[in-house]
C-alpha atoms as a PDB file:
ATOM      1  CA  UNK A   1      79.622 112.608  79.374  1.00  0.00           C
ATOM      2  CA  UNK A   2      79.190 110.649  82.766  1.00  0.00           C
ATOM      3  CA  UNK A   3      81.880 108.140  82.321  1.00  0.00           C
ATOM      4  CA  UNK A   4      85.002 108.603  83.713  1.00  0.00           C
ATOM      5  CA  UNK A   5      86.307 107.377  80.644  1.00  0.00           C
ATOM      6  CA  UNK A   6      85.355 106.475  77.235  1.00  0.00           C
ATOM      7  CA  UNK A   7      85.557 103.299  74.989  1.00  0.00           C
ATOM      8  CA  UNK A   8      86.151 103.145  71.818  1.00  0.00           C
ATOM      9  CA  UNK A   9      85.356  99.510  70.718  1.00  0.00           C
ATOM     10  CA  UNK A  10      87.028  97.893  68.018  1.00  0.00           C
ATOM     11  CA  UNK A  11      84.659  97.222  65.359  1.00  0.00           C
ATOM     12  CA  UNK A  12      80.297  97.429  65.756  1.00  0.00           C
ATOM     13  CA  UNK A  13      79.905  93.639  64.824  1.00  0.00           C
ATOM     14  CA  UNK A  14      82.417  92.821  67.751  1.00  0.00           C
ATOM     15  CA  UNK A  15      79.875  95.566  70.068  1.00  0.00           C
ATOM     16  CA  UNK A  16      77.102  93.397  69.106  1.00  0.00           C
ATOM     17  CA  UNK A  17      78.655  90.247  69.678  1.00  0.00           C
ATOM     18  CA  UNK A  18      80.322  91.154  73.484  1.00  0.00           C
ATOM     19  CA  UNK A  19      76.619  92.171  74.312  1.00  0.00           C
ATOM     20  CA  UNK A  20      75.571  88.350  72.716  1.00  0.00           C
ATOM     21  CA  UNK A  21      77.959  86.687  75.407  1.00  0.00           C
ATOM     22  CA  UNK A  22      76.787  88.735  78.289  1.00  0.00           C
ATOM     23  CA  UNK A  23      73.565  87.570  77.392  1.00  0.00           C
ATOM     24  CA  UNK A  24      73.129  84.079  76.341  1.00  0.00           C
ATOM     25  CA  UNK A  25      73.440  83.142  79.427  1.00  0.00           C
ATOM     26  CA  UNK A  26      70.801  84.067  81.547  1.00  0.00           C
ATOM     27  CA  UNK A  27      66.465  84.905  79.634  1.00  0.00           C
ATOM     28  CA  UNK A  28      66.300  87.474  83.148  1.00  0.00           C
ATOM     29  CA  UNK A  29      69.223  88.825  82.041  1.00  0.00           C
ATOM     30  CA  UNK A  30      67.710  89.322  78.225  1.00  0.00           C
ATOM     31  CA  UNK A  31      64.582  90.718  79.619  1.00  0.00           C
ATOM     32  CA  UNK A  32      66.600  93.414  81.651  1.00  0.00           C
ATOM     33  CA  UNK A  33      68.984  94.466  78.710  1.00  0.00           C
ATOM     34  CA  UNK A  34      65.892  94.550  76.092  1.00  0.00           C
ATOM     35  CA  UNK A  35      63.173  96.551  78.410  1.00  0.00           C
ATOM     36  CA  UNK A  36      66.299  99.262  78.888  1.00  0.00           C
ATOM     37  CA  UNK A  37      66.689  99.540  75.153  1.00  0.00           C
ATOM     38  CA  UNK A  38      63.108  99.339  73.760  1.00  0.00           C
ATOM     39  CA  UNK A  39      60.976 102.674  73.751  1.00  0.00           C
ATOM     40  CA  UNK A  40      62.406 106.150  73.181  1.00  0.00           C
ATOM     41  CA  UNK A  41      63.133 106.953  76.831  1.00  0.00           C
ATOM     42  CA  UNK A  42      66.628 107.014  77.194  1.00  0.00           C
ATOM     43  CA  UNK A  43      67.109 106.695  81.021  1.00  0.00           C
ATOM     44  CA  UNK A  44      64.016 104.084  82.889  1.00  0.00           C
ATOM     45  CA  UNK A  45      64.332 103.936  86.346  1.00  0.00           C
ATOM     46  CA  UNK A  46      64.464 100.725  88.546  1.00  0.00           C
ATOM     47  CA  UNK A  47      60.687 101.124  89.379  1.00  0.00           C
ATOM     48  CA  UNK A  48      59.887 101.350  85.652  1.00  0.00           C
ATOM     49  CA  UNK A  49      61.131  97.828  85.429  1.00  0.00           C
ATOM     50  CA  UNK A  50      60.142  96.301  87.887  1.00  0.00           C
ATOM     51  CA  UNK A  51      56.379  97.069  86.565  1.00  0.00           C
ATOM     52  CA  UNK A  52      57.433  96.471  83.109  1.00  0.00           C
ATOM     53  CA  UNK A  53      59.824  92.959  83.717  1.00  0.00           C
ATOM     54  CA  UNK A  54      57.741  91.348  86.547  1.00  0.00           C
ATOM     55  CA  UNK A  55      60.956  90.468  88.329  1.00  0.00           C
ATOM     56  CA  UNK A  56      62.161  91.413  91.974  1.00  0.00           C
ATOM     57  CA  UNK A  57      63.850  94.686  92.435  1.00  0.00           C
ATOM     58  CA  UNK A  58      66.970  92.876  94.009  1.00  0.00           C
ATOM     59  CA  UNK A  59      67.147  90.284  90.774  1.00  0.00           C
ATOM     60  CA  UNK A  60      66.409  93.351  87.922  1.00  0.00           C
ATOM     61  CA  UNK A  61      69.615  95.320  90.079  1.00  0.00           C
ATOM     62  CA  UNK A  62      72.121  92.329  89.979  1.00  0.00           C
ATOM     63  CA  UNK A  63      71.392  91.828  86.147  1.00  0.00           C
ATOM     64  CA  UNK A  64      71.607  95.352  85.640  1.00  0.00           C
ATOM     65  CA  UNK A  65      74.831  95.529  87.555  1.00  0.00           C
ATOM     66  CA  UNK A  66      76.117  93.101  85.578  1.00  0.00           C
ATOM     67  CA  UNK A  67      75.280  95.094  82.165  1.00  0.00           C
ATOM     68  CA  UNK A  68      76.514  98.309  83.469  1.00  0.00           C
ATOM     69  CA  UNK A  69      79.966  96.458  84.576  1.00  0.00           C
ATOM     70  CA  UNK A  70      80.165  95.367  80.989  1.00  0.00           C
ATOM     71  CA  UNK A  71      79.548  98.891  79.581  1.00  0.00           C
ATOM     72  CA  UNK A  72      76.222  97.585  78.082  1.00  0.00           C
ATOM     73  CA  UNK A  73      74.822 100.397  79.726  1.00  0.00           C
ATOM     74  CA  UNK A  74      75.086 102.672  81.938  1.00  0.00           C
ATOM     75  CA  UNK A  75      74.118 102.903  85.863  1.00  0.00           C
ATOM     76  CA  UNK A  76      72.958 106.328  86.793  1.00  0.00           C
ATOM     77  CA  UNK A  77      72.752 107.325  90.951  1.00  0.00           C
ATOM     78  CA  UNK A  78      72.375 111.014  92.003  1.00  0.00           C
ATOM     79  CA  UNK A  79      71.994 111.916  95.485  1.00  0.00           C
ATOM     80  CA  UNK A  80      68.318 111.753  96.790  1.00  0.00           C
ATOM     81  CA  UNK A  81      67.180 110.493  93.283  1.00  0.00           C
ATOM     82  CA  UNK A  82      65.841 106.751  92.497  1.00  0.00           C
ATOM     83  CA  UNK A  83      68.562 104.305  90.867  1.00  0.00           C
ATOM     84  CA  UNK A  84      68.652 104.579  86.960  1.00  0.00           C
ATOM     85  CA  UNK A  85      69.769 102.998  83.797  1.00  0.00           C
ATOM     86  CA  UNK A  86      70.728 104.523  80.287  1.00  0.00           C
ATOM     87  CA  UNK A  87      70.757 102.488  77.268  1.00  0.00           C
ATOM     88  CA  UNK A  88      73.356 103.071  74.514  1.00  0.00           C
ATOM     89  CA  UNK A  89      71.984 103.950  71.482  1.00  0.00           C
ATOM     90  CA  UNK A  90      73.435 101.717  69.062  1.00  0.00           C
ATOM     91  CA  UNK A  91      72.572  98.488  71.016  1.00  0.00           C
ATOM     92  CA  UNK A  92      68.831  99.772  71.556  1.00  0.00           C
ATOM     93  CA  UNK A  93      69.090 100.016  67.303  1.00  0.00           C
ATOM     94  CA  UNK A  94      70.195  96.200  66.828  1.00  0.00           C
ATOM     95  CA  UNK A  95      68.498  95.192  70.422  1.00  0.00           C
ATOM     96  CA  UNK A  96      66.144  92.606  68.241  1.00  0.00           C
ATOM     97  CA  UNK A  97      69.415  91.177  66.373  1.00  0.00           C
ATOM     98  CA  UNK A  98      71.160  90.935  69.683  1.00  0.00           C
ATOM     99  CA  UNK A  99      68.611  89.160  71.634  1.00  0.00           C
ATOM    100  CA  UNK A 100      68.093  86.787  68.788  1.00  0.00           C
ATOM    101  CA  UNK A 101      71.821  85.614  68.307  1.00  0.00           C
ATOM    102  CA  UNK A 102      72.258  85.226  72.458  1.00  0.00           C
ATOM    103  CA  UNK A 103      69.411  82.657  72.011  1.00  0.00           C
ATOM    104  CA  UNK A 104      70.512  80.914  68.422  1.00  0.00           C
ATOM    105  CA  UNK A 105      74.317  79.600  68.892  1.00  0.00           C
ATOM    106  CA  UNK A 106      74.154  78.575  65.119  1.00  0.00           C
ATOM    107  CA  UNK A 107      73.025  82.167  63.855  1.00  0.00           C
ATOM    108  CA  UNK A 108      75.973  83.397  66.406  1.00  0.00           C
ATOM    109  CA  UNK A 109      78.607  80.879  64.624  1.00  0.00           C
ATOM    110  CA  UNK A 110      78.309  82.678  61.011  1.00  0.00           C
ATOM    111  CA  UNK A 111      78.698  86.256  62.488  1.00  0.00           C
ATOM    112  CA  UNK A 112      81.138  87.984  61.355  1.00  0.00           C
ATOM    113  CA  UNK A 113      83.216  89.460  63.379  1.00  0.00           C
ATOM    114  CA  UNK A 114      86.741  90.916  63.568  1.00  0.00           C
ATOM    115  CA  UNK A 115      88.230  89.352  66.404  1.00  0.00           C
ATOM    116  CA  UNK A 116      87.572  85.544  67.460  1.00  0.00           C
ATOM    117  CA  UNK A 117      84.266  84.666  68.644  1.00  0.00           C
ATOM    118  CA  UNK A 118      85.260  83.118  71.812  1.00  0.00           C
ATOM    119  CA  UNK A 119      87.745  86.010  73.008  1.00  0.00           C
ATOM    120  CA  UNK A 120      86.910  89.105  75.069  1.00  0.00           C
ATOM    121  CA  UNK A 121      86.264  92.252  73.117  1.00  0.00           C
ATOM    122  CA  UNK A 122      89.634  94.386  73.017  1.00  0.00           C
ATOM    123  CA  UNK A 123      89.107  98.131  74.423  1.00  0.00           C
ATOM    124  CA  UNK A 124      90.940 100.707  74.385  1.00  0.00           C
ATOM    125  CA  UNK A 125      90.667 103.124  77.238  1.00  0.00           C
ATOM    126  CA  UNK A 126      91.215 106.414  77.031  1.00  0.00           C
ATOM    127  CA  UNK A 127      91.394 109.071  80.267  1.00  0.00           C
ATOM    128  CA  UNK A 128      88.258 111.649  79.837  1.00  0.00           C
ATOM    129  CA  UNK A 129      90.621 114.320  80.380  1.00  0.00           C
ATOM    130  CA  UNK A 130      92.846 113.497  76.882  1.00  0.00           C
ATOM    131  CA  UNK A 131      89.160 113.827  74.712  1.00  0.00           C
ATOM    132  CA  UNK A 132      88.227 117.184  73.462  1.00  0.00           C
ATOM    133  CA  UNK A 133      85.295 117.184  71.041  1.00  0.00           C
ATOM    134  CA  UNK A 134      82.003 119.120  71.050  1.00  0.00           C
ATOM    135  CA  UNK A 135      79.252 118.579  68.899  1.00  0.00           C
ATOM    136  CA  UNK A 136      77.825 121.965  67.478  1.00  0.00           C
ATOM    137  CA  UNK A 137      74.951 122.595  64.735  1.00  0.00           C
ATOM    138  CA  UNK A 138      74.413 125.046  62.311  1.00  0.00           C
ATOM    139  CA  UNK A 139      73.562 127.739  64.095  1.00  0.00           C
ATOM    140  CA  UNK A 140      77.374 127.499  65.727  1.00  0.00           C
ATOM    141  CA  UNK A 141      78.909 128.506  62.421  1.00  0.00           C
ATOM    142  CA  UNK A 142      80.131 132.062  62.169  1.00  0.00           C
ATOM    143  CA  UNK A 143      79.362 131.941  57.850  1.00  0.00           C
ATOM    144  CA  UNK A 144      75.804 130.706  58.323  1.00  0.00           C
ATOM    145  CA  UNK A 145      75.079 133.565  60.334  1.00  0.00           C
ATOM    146  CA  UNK A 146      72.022 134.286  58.406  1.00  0.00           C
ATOM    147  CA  UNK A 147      70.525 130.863  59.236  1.00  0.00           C
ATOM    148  CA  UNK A 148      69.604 132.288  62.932  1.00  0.00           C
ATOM    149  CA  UNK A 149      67.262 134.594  61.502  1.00  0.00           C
ATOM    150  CA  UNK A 150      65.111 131.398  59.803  1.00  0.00           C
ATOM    151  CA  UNK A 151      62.786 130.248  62.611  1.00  0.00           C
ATOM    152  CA  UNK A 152      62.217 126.630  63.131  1.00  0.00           C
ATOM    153  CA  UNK A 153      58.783 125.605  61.779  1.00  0.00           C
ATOM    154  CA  UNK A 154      57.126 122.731  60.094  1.00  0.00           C
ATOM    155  CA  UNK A 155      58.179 121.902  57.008  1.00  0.00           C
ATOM    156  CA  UNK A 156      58.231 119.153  53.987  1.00  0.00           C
ATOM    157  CA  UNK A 157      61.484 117.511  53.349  1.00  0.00           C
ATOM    158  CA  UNK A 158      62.266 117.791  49.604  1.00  0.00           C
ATOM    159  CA  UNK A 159      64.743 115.578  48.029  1.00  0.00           C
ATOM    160  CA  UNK A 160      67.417 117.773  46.886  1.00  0.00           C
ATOM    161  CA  UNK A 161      70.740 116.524  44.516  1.00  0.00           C
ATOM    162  CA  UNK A 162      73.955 116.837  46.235  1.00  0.00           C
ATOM    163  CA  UNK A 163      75.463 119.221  43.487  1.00  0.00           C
ATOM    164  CA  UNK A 164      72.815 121.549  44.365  1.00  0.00           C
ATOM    165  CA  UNK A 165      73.712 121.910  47.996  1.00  0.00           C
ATOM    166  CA  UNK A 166      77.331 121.593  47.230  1.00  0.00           C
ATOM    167  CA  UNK A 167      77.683 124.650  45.105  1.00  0.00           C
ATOM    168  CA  UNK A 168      75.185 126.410  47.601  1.00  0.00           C
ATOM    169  CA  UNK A 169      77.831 125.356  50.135  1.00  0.00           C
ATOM    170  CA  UNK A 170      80.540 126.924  47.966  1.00  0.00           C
ATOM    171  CA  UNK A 171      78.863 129.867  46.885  1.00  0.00           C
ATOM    172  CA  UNK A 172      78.201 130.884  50.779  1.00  0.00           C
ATOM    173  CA  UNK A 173      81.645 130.647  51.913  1.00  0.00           C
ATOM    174  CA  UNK A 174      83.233 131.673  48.427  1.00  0.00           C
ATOM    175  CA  UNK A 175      85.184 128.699  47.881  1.00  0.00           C
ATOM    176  CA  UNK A 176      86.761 128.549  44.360  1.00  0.00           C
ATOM    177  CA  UNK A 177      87.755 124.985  44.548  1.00  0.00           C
ATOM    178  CA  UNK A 178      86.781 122.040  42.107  1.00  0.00           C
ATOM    179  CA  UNK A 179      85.276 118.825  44.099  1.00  0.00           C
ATOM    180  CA  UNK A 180      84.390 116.089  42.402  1.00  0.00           C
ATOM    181  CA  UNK A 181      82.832 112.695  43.683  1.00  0.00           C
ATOM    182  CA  UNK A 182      84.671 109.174  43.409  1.00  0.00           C
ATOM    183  CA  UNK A 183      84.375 106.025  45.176  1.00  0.00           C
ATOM    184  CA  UNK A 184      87.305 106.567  47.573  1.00  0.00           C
ATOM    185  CA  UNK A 185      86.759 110.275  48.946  1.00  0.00           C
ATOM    186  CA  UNK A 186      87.254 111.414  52.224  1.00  0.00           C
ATOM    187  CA  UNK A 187      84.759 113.843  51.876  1.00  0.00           C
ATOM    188  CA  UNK A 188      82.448 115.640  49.698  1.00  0.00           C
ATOM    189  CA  UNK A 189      83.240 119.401  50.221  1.00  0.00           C
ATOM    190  CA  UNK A 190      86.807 120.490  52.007  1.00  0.00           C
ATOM    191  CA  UNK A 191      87.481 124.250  52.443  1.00  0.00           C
ATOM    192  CA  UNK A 192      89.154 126.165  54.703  1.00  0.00           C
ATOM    193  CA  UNK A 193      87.498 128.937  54.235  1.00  0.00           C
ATOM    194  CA  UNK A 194      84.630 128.759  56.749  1.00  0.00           C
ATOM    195  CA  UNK A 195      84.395 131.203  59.486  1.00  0.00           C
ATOM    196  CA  UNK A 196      83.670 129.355  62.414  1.00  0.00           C
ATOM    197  CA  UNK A 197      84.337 130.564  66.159  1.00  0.00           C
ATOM    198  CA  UNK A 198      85.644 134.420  64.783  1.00  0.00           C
ATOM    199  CA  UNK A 199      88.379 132.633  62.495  1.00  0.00           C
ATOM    200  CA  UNK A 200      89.033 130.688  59.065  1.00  0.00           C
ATOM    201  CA  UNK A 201      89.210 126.673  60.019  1.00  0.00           C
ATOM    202  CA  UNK A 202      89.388 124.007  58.035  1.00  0.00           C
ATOM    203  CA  UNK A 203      85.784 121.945  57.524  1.00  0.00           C
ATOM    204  CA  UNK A 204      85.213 118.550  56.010  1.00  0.00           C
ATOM    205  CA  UNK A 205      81.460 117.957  54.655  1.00  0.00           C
ATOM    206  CA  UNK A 206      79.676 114.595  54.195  1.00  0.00           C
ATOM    207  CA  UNK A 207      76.996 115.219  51.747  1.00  0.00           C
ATOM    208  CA  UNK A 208      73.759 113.246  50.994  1.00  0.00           C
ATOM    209  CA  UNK A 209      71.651 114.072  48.085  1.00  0.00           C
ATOM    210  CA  UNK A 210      67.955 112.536  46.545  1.00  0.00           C
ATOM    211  CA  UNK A 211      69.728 109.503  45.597  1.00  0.00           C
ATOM    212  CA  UNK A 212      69.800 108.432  49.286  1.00  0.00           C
ATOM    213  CA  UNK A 213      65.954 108.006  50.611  1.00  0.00           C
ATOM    214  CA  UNK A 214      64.349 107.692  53.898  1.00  0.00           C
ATOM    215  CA  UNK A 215      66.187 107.986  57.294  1.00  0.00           C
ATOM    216  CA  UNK A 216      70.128 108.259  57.001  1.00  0.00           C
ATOM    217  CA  UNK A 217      71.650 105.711  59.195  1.00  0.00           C
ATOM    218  CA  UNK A 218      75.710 104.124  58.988  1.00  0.00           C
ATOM    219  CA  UNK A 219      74.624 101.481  56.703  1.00  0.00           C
ATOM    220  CA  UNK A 220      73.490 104.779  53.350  1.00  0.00           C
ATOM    221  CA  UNK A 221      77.332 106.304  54.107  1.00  0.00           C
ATOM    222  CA  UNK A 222      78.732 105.213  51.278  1.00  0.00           C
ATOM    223  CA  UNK A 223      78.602 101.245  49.428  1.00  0.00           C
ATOM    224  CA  UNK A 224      80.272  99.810  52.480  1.00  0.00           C
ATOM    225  CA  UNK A 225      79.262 102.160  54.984  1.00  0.00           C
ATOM    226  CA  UNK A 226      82.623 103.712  55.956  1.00  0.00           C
ATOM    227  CA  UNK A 227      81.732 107.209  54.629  1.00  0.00           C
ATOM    228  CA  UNK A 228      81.998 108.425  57.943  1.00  0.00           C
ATOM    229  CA  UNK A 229      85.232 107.036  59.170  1.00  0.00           C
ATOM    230  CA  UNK A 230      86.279 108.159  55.756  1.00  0.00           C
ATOM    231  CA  UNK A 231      85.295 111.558  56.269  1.00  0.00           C
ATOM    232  CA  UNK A 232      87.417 111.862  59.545  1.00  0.00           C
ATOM    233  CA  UNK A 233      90.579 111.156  58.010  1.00  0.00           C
ATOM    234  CA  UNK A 234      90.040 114.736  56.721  1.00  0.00           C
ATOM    235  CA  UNK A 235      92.828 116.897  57.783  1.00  0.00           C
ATOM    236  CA  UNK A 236      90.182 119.401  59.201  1.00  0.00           C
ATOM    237  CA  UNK A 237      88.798 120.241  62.563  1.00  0.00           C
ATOM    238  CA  UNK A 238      85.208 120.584  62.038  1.00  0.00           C
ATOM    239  CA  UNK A 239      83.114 117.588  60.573  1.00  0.00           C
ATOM    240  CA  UNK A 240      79.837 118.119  59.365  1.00  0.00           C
ATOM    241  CA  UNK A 241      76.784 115.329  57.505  1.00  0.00           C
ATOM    242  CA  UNK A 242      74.444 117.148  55.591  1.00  0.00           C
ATOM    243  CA  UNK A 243      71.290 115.227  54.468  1.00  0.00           C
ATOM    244  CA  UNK A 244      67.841 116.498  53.232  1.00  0.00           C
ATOM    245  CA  UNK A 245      65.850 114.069  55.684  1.00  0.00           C
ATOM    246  CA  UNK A 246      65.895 112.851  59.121  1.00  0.00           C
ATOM    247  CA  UNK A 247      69.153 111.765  60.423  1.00  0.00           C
ATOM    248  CA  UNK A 248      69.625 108.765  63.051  1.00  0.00           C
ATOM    249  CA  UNK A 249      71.232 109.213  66.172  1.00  0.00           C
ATOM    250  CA  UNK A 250      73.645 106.250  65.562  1.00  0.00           C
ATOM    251  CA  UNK A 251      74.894 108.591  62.461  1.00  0.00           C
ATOM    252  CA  UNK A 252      75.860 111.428  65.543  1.00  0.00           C
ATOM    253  CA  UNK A 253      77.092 108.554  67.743  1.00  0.00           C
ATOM    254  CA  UNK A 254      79.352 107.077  65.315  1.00  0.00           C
ATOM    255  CA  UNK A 255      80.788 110.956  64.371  1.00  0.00           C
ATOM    256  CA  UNK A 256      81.427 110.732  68.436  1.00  0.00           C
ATOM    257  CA  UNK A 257      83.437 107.891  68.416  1.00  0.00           C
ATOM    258  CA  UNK A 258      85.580 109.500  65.704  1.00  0.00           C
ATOM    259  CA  UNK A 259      85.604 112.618  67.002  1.00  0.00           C
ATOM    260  CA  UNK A 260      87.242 111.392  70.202  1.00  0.00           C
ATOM    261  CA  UNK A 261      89.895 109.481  68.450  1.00  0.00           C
ATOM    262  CA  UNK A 262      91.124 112.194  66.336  1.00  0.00           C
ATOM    263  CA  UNK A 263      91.198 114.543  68.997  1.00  0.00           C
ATOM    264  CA  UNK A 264      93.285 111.625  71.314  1.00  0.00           C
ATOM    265  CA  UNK A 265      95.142 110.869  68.216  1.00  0.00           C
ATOM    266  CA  UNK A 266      96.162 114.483  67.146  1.00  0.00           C
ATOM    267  CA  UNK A 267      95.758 116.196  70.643  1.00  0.00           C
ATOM    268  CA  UNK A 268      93.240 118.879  69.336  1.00  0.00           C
ATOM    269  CA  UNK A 269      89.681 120.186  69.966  1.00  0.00           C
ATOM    270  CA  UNK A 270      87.430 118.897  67.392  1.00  0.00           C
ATOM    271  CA  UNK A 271      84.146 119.679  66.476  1.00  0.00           C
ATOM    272  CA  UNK A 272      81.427 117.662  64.951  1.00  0.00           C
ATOM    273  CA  UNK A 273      77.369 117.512  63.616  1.00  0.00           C
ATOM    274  CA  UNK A 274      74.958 117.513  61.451  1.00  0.00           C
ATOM    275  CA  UNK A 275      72.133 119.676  59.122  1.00  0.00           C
ATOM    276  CA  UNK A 276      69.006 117.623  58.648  1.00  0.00           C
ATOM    277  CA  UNK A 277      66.248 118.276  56.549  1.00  0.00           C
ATOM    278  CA  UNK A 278      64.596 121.018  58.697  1.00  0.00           C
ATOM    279  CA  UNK A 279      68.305 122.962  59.198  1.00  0.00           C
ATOM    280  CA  UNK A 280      68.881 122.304  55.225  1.00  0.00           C
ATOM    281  CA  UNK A 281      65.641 124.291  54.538  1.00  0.00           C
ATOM    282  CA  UNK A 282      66.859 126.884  57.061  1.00  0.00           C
ATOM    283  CA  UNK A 283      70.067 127.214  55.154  1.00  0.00           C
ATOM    284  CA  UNK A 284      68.496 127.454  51.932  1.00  0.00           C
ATOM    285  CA  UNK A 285      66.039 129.456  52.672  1.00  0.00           C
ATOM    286  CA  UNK A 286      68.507 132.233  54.653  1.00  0.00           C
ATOM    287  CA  UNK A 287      71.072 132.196  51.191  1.00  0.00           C
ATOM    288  CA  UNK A 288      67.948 131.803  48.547  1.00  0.00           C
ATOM    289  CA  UNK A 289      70.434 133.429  45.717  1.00  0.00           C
ATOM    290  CA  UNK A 290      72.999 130.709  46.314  1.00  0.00           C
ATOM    291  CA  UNK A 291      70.740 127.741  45.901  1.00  0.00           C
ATOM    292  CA  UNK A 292      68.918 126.799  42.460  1.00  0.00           C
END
């Protein structure tokens, strides 16, 4: 993490609609923010826009300055290295929706939002040195041990039910317990018997089975896509979103954001990430005998 602090924004429509009032303003300003978030390059350097935009250097720096002050994204300067920019990741997902409300004040009067329209996004801003998370895989987990002897290879992703991989889960780690699935859960699987770092700690699971198809984004966690803050208000210290496909990187980024308020909130180290479709067929095919 390169900021000196984080931000933890009050609600995504409100994120979208702060970047909509930075924007409206000024098409150079548009072109900047949109050419940083288009494209799976992360970081583009000053040069790289310049080519791309067709503006001057000093104009593309002064509207990137004033992105970067708004924590639209992110100004990167290293000693002896060309000026940078990173995008965020959830604005480069909803970049198209954003640049289309800054230009369409009607479209931008129905958005909902939970503060008021005209105000300032609130922020809450938290010193780097009160967040302790760290995002591990499945390789990081002392009772999937066997999983490091699968090598990563190509492989098909097969729809698999969520029972299945539930009482694969279970019979792994031994876990006894009865979990069944209702609308208001705060998770799919909790045990606290997982072995993880050399000792038993407590673990919170989102699963996604075959009834959820194509790549698993926010908006598939659950009918009003809270499953994941759901899943945090687990009283565990490990958080993990299994899914038999690809998952999106706004899926890890939102786990981030409540990863670092639960470790603010409850002063702890906490761990979060996820098992995809190629770590799922790792998994199942290191514990064959626990998975029909």
């Amino acid at each position: 993490m390169l900021f000196d602090t984080t931000d933890i924004r009050s609600n995504p429509n409100d994120q979208i609609a702060h970047v909509v009032r930075v924007l409206k303003k000024s098409e150079p300003r548009r072109k900047v923010f949109y050419e940083i978030h288009k494209g799976k390059k992360k970081i583009k350097k000053l040069s790289e826009l310049v080519k791309k935009i067709g503006l001057t250097r000093k104009k593309i720096s002064e509207e990137a300055n004033i992105l970067a002050k708004n924590k639209i994204i992110e100004k990167i300067k290293k000693e002896g290295e060309e000026l940078a920019y990173k995008r965020d990741d959830y604005f480069a997902q909803n970049k198209d929706k954003i640049i289309k409300l800054s230009k369409d004040k009607k479209a931008m009067s129905k958005f909902p939002t939970k503060t008021n329209p005209k105000s300032t996004v609130a922020y809450i801003v938290i010193p780097k040195k009160m967040i302790n998370i760290k995002q591990i895989t499945i390789d990081d987990v002392d009772s999937f041990e066997e999983v490091k002897k699968i090598p990563f290879k190509k492989h098909k992703n097969i729809p698999i039910r969520e029972d299945i991989i539930k009482e694969g889960l279970k019979k792994i780690i031994e876990e006894e317990g009865e979990f069944k699935d209702w609308g208001g859960e705060t998770d799919d699987l909790y045990t606290n018997r997982i072995i993880f770092q050399g000792k038993r700690t407590p673990v919170a699971f989102g699963l996604k089975g075959s009834g959820t198809k194509g790549k698993l984004t926010p908006k598939k966690m659950g009918k009003e896509g809270d499953q994941i803050q759901r899943l945090f208000k687990s009283p565990s210290d490990v958080f993990i979103i299994q899914y038999w496909d690809q998952i999106a990187e706004s899926i890890i980024d939102q786990m981030k954001t409540m990863a670092i308020a639960k470790s603010v909130l409850e002063q702890k180290t906490i761990f979060y990430g996820i098992i995809d479709g190629q770590d799922t067929s790792r998994l199942i095919e290191a514990y064959k005998q626990n998975f029909k």
